[in-house]
N, C-alpha and C. Protein backbone atom coordinates (compact mmCIF):
# COMPACT_ATOMS: atom_id res chain seq x y z
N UNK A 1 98.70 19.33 -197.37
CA UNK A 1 99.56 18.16 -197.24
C UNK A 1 99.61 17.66 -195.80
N UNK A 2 99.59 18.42 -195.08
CA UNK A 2 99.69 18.19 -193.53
C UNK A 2 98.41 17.45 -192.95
N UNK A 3 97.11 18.11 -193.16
CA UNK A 3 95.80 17.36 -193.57
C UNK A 3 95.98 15.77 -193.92
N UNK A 4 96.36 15.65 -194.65
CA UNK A 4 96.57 14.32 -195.63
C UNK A 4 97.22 13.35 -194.73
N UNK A 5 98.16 14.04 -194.33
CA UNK A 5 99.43 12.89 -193.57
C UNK A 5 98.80 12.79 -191.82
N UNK A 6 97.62 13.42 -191.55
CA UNK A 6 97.02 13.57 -190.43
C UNK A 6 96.15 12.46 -190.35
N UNK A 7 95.37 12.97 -191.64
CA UNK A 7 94.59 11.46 -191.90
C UNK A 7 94.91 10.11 -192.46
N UNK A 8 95.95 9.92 -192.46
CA UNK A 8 96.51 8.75 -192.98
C UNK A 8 97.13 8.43 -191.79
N UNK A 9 97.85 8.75 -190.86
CA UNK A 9 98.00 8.28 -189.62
C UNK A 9 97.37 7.92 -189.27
N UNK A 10 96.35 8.76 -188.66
CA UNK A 10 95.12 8.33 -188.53
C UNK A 10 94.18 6.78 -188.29
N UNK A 11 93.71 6.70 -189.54
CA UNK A 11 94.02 6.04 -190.45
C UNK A 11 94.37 4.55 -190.08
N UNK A 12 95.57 4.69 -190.32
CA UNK A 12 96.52 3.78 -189.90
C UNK A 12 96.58 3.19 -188.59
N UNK A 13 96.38 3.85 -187.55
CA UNK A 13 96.47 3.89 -186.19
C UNK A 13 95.31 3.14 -185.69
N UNK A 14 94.29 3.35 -186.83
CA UNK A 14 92.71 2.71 -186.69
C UNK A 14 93.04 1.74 -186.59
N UNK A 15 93.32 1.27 -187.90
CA UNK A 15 93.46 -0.33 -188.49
C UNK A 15 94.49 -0.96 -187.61
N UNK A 16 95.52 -0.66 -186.88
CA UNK A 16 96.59 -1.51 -185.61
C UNK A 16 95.58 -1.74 -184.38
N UNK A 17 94.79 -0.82 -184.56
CA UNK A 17 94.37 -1.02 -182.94
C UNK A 17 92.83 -2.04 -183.05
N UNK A 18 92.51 -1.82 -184.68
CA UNK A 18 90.98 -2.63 -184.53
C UNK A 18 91.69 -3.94 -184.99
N UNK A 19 93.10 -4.04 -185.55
CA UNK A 19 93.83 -5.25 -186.05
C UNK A 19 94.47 -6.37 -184.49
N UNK A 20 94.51 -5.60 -183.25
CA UNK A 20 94.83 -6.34 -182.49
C UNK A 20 93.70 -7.48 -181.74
N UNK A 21 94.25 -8.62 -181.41
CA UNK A 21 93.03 -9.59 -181.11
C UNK A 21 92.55 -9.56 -180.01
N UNK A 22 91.63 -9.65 -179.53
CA UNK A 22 91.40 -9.68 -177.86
C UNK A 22 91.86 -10.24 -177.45
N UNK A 23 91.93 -10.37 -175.55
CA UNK A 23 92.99 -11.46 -175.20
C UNK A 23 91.64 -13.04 -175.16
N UNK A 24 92.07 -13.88 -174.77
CA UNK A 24 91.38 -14.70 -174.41
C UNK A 24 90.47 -14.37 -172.66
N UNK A 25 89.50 -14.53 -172.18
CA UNK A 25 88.92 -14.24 -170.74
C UNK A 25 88.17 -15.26 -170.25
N UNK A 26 88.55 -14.84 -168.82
CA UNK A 26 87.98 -16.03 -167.47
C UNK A 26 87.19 -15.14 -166.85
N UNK A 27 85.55 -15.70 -166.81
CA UNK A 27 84.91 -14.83 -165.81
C UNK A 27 85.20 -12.95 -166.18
N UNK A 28 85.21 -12.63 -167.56
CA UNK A 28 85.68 -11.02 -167.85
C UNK A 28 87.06 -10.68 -167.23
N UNK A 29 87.62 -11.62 -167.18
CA UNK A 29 89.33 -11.53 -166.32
C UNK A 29 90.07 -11.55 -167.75
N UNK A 30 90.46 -10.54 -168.26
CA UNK A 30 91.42 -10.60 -169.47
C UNK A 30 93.20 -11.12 -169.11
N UNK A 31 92.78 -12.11 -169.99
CA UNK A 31 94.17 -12.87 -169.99
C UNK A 31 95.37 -12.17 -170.36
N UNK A 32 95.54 -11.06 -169.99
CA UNK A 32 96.35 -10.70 -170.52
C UNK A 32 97.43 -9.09 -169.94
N UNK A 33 98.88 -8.63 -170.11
CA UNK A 33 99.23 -7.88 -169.87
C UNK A 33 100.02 -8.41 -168.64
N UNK A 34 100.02 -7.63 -167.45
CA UNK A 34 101.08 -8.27 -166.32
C UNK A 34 100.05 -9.12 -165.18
N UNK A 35 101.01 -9.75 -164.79
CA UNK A 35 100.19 -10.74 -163.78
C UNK A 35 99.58 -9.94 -162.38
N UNK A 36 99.89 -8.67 -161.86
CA UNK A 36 99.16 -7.69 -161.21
C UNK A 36 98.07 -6.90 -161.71
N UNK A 37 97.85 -6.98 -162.93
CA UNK A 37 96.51 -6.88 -163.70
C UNK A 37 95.47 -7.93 -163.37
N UNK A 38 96.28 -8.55 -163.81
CA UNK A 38 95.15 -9.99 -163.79
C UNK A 38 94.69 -10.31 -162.49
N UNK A 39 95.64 -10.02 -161.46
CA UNK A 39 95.20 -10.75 -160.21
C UNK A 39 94.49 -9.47 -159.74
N UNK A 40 94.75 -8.10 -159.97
CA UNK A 40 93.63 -7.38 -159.44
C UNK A 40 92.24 -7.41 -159.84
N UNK A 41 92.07 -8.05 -161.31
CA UNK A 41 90.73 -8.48 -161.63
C UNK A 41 90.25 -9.41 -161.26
N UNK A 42 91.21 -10.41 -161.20
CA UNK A 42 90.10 -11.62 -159.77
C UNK A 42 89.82 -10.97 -158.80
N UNK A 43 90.29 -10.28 -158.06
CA UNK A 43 89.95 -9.83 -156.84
C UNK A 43 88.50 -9.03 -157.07
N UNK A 44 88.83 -8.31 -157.94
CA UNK A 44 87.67 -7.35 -158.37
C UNK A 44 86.38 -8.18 -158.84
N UNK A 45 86.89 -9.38 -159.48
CA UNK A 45 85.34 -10.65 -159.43
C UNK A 45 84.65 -11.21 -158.43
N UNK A 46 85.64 -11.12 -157.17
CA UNK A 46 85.39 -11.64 -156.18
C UNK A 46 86.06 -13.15 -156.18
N UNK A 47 87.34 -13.02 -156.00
CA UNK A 47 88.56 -14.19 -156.08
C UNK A 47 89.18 -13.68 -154.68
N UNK A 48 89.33 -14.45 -153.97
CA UNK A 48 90.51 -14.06 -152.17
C UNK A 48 91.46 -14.71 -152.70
N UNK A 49 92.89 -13.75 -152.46
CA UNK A 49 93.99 -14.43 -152.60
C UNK A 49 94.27 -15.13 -151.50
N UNK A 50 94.93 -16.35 -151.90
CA UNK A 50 95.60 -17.34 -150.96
C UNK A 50 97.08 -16.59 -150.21
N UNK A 51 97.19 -17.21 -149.27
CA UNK A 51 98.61 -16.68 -148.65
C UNK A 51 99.61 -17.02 -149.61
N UNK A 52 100.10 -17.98 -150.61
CA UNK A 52 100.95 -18.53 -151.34
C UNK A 52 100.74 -17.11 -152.27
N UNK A 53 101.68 -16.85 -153.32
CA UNK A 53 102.03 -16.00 -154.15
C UNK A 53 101.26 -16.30 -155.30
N UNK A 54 100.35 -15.71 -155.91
CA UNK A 54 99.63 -16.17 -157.32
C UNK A 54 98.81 -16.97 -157.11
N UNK A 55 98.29 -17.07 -156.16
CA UNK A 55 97.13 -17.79 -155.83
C UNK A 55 95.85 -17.31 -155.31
N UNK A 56 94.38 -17.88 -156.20
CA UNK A 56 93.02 -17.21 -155.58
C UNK A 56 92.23 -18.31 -155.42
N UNK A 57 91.33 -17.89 -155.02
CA UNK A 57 89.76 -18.80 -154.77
C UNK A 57 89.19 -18.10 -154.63
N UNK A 58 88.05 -18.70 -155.43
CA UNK A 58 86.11 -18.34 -156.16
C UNK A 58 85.88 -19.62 -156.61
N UNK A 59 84.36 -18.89 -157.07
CA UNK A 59 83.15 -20.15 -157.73
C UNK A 59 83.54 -19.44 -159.12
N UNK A 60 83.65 -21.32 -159.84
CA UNK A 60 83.36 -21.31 -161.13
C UNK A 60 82.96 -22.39 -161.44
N UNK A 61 81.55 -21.90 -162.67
CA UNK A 61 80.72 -23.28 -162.91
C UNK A 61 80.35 -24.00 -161.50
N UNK A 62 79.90 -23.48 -160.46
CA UNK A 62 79.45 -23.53 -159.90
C UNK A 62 79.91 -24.74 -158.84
N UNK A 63 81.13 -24.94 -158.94
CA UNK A 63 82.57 -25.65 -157.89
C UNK A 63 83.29 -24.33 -157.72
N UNK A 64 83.98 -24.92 -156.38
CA UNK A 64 84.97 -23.55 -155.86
C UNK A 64 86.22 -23.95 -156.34
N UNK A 65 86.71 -23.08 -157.21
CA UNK A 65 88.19 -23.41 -157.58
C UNK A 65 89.45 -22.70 -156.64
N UNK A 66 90.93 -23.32 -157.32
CA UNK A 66 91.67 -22.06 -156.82
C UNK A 66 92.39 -22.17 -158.26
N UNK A 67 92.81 -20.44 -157.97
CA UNK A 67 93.19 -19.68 -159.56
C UNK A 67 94.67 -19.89 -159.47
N UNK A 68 95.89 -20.46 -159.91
CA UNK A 68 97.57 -19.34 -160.23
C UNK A 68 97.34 -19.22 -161.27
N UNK A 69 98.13 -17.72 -161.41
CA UNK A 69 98.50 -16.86 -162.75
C UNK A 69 100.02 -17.61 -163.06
N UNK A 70 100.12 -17.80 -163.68
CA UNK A 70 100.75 -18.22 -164.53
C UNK A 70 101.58 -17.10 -165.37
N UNK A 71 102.86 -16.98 -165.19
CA UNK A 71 103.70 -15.75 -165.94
C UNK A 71 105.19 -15.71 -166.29
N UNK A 72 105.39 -15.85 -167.40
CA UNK A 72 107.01 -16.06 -167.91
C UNK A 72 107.24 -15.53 -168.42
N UNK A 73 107.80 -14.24 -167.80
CA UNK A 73 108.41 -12.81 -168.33
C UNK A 73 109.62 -13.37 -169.47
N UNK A 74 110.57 -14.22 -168.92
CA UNK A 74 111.70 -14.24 -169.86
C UNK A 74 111.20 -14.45 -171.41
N UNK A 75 110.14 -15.09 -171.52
CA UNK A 75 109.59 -15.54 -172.98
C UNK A 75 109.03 -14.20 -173.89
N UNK A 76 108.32 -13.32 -172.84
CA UNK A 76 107.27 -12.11 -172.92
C UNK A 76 106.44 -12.49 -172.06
N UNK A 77 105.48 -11.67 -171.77
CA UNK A 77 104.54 -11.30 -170.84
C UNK A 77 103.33 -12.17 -170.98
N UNK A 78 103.98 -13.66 -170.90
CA UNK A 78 102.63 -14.48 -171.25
C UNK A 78 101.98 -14.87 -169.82
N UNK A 79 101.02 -14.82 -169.87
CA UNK A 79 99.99 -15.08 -168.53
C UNK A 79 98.77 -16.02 -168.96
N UNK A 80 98.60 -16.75 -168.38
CA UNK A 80 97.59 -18.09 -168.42
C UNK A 80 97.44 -18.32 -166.93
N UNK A 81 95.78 -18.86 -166.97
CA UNK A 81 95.30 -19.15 -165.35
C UNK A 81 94.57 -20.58 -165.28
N UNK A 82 95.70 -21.09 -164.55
CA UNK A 82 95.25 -22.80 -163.96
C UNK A 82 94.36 -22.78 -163.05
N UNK A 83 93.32 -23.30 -163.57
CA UNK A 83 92.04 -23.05 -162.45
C UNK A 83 91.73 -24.72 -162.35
N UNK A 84 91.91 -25.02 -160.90
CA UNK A 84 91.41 -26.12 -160.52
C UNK A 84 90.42 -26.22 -159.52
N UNK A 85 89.52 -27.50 -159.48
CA UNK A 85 88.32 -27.54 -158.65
C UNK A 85 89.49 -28.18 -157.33
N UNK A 86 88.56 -27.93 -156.40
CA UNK A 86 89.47 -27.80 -154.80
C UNK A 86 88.61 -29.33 -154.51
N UNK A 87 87.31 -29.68 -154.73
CA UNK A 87 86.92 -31.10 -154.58
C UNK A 87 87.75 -32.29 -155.21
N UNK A 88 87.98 -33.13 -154.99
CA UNK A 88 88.44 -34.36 -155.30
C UNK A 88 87.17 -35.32 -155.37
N UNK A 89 87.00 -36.01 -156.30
CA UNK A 89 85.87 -36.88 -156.60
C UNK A 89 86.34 -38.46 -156.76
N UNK A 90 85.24 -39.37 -156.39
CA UNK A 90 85.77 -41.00 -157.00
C UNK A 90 85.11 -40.69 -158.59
N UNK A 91 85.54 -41.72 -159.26
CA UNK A 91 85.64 -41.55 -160.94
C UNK A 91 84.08 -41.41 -161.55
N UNK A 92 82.78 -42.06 -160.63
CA UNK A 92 81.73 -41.43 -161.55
C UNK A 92 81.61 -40.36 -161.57
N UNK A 93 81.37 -39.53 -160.39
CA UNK A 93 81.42 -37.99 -160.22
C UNK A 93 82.09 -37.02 -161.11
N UNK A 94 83.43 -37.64 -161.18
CA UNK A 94 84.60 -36.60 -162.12
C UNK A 94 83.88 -37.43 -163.43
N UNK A 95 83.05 -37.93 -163.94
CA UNK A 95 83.19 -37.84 -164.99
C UNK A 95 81.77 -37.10 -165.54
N UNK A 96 80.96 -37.26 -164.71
CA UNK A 96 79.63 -36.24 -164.57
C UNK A 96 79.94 -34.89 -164.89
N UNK A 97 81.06 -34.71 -163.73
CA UNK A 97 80.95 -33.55 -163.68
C UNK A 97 81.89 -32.57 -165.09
N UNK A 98 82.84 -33.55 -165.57
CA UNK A 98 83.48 -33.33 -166.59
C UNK A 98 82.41 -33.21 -167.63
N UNK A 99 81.77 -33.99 -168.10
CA UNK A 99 80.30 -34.20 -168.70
C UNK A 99 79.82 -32.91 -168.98
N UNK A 100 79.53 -32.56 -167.79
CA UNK A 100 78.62 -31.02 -167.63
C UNK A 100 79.49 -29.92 -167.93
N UNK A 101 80.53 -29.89 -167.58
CA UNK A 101 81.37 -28.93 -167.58
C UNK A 101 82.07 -28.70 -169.71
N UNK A 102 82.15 -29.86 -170.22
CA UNK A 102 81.90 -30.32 -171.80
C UNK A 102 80.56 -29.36 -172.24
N UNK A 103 79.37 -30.12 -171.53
CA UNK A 103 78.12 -29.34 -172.51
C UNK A 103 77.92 -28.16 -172.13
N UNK A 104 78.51 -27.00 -170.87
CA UNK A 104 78.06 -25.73 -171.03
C UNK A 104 79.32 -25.23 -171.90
N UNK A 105 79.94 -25.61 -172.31
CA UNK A 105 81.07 -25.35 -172.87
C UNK A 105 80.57 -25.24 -174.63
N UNK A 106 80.24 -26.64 -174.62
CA UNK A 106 79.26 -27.02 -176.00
C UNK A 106 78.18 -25.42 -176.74
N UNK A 107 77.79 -24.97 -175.08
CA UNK A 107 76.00 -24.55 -175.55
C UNK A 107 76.42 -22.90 -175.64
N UNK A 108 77.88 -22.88 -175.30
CA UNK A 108 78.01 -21.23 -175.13
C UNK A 108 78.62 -20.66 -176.62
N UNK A 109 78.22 -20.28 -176.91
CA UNK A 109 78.57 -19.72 -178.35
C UNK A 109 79.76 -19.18 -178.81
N UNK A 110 80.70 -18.43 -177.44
CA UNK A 110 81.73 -18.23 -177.59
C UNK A 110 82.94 -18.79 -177.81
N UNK A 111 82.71 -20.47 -177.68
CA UNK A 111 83.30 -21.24 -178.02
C UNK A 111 83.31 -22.50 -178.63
N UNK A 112 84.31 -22.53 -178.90
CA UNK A 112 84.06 -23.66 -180.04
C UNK A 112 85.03 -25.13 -179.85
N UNK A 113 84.28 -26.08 -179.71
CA UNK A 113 85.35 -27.34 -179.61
C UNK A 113 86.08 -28.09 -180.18
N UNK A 114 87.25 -28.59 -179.98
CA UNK A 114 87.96 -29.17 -181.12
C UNK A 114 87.37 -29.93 -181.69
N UNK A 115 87.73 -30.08 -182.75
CA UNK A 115 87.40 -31.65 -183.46
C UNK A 115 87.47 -33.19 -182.65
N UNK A 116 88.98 -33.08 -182.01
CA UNK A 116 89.06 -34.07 -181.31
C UNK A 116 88.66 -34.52 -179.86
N UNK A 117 87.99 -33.60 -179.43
CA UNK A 117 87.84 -33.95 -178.02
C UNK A 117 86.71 -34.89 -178.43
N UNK A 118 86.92 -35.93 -176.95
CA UNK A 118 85.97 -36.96 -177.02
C UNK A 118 85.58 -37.15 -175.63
N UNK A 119 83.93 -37.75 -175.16
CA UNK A 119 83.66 -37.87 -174.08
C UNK A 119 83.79 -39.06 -173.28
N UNK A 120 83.94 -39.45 -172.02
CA UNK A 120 84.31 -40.90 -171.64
C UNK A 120 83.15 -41.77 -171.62
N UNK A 121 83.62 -42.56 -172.46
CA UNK A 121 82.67 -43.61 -172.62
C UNK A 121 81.16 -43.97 -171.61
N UNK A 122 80.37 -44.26 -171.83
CA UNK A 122 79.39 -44.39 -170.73
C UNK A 122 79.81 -45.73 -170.27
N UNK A 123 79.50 -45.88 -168.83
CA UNK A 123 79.77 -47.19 -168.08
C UNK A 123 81.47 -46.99 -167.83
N UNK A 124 82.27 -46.50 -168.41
CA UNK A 124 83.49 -46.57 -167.84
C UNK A 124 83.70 -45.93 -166.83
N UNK A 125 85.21 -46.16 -166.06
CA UNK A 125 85.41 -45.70 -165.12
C UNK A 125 86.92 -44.81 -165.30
N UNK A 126 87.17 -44.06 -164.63
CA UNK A 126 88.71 -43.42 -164.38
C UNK A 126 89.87 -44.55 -164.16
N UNK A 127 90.51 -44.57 -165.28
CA UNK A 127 91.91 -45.64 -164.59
C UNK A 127 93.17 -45.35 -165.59
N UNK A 128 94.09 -46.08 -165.79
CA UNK A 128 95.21 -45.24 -166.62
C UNK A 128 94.74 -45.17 -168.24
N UNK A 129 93.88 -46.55 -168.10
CA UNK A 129 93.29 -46.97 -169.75
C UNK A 129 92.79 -44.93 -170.40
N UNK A 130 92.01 -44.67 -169.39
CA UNK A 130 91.63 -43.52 -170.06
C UNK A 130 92.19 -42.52 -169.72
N UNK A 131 93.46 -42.11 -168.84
CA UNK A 131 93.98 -41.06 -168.59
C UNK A 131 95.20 -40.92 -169.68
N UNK A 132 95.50 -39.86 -170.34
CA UNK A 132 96.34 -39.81 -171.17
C UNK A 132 98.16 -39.88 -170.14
N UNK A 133 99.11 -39.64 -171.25
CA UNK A 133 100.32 -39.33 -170.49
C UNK A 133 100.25 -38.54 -169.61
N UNK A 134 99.87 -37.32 -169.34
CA UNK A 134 100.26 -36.47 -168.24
C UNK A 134 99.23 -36.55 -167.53
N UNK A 135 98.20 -38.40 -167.01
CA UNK A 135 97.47 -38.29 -166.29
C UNK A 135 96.42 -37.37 -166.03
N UNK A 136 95.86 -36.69 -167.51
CA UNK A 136 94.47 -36.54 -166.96
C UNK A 136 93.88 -36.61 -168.38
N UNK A 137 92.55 -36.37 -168.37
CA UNK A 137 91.64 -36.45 -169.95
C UNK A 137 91.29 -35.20 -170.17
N UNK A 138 91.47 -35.23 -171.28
CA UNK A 138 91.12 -33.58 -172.01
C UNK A 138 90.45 -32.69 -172.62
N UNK A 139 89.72 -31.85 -173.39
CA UNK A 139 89.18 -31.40 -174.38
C UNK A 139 89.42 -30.10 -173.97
N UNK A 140 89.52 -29.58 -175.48
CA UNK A 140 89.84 -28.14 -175.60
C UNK A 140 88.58 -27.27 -176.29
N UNK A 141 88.41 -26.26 -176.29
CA UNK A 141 88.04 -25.29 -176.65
C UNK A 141 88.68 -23.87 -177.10
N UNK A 142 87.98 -23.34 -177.75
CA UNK A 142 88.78 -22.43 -178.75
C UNK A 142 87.60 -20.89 -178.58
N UNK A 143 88.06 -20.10 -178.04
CA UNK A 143 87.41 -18.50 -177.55
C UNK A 143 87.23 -17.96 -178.45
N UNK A 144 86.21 -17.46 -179.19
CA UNK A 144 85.47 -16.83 -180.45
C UNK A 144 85.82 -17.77 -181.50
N UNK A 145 86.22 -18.80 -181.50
CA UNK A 145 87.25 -19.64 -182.81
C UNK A 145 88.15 -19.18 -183.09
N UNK A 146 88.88 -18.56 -182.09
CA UNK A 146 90.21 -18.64 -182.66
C UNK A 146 91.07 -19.33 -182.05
N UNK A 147 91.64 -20.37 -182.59
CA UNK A 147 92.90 -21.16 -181.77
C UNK A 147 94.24 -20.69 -181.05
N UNK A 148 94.29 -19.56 -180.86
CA UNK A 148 94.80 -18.97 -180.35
C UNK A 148 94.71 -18.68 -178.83
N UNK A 149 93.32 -18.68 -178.77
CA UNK A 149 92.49 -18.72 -177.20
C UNK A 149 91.96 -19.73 -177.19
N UNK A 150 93.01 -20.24 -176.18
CA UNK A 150 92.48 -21.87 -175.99
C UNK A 150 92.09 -22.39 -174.23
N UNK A 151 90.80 -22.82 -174.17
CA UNK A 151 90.70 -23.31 -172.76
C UNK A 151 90.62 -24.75 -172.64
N UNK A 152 91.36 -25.42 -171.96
CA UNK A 152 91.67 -26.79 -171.78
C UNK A 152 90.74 -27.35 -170.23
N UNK A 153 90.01 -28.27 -170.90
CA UNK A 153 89.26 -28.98 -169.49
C UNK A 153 89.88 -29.85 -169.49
N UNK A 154 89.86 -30.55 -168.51
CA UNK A 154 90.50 -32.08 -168.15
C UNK A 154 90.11 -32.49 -166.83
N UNK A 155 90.23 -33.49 -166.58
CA UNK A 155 90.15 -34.16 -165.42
C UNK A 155 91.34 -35.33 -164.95
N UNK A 156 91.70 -34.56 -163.82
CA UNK A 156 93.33 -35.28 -163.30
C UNK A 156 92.68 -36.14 -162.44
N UNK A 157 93.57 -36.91 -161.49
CA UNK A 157 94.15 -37.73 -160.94
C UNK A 157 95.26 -37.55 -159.87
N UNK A 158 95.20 -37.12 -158.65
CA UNK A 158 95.42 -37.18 -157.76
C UNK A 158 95.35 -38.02 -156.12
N UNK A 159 96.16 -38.98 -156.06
CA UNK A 159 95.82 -39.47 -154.82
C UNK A 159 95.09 -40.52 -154.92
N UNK A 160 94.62 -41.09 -155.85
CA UNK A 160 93.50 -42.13 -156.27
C UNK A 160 92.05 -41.36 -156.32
N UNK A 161 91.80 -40.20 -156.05
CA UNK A 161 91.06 -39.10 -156.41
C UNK A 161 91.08 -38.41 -157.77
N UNK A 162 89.68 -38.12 -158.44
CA UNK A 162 89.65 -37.01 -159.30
C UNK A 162 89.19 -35.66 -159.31
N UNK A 163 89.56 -34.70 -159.71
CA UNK A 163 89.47 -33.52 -159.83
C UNK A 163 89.49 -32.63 -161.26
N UNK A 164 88.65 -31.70 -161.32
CA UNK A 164 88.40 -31.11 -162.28
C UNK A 164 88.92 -30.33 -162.84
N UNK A 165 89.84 -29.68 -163.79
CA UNK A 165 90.75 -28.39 -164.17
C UNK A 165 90.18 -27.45 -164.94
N UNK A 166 90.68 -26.55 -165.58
CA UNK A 166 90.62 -25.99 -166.75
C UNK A 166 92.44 -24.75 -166.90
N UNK A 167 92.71 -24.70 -168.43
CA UNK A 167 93.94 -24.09 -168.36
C UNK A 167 93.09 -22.67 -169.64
N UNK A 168 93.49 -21.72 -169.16
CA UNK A 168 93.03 -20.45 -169.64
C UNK A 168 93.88 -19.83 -170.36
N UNK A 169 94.10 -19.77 -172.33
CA UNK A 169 96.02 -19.51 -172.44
C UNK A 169 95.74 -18.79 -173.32
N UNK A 170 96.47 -17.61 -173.79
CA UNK A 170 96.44 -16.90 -174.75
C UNK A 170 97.67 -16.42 -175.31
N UNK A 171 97.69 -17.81 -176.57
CA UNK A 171 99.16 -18.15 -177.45
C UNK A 171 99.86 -16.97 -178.03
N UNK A 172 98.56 -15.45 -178.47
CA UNK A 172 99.09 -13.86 -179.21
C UNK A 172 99.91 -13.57 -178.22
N UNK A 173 100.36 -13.84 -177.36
CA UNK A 173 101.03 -13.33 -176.17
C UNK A 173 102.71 -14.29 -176.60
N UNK A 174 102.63 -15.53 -177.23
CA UNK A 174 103.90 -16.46 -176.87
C UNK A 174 104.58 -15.96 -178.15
N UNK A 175 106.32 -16.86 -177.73
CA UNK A 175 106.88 -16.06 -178.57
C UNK A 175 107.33 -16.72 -179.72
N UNK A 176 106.11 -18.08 -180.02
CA UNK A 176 106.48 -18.92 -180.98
C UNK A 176 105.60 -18.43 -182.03
């Protein structure tokens, strides 16, 4: 009997732990757990923290970004990383480069794009016509397909300048 209830724990213990989802990841930076995790794995990618608190810089996609972790204990231990490009561009550039930053996104298998994202028109330019409400344009992606791991590109608007984002979030973590 003891046997039995050994292996049924067991068992059991399997299926919770092969039942939990991965987190969503940046650069093998798992989104996930406390925000001194996370920031010791940028570092460990080769990310320099900034003097400001929660703040890094590295290359990604081949622009130098800077990283904050993102963390709201009161909710749970959710952590997401705002990674923005440190260049500011006039509007053909940001939209090139948005462009490119769309099709390796497209060609990587690990992810998958919404339905709705759409690309900016050819011949247009950056102005409010195409910036949504919170001033910038968007498309999402979804980490193995699951909507749960979601990475958000966009391109803001700053200063009469554009710049490139991405938001890194992993919703198994929120407490909705």
């Amino acid at each position: 009997m003891k046997k039995l209830f050994i292996i049924i724990a067991a068992g059991l213990f399997s299926l919770t732990v092969l039942a939990q989802p991965t987190p969503t990841t940046f650069l093998d930076v798992q989104i996930a757990g406390s925000k001194e995790t996370v920031a010791q794995q940028l570092m460990d990618a080769g990310f320099t923290e900034f003097t400001r608190l929660d703040m890094y810089e590295g290359e990604f996609m081949g622009e130098q970004v800077s990283v904050r972790i993102s963390w709201w204990k009161p909710i749970k231990q959710v952590v997401s990383l705002f990674v923005a490009g440190t260049q500011k561009y006039e509007s053909a550039e940001a939209i090139r480069r948005f462009h490119n930053i769309l099709s390796e996104f497209e060609k990587d298998p690990k992810y998958t794009a919404d339905p709705a994202n759409r690309r900016i028109p050819s011949g247009a330019t950056l102005s409010h016509e195409y910036l949504s409400d919170n001033g910038s344009f968007e498309a999402k992606f979804y980490q193995d397909g699951d909507k749960k791991k979601v990475v958000t590109c966009a391109v803001s608007c700053m200063d009469g300048l554009f710049y490139v984002r991405w938001l890194f979030s992993n919703k198994y973590n929120s407490s909705k």
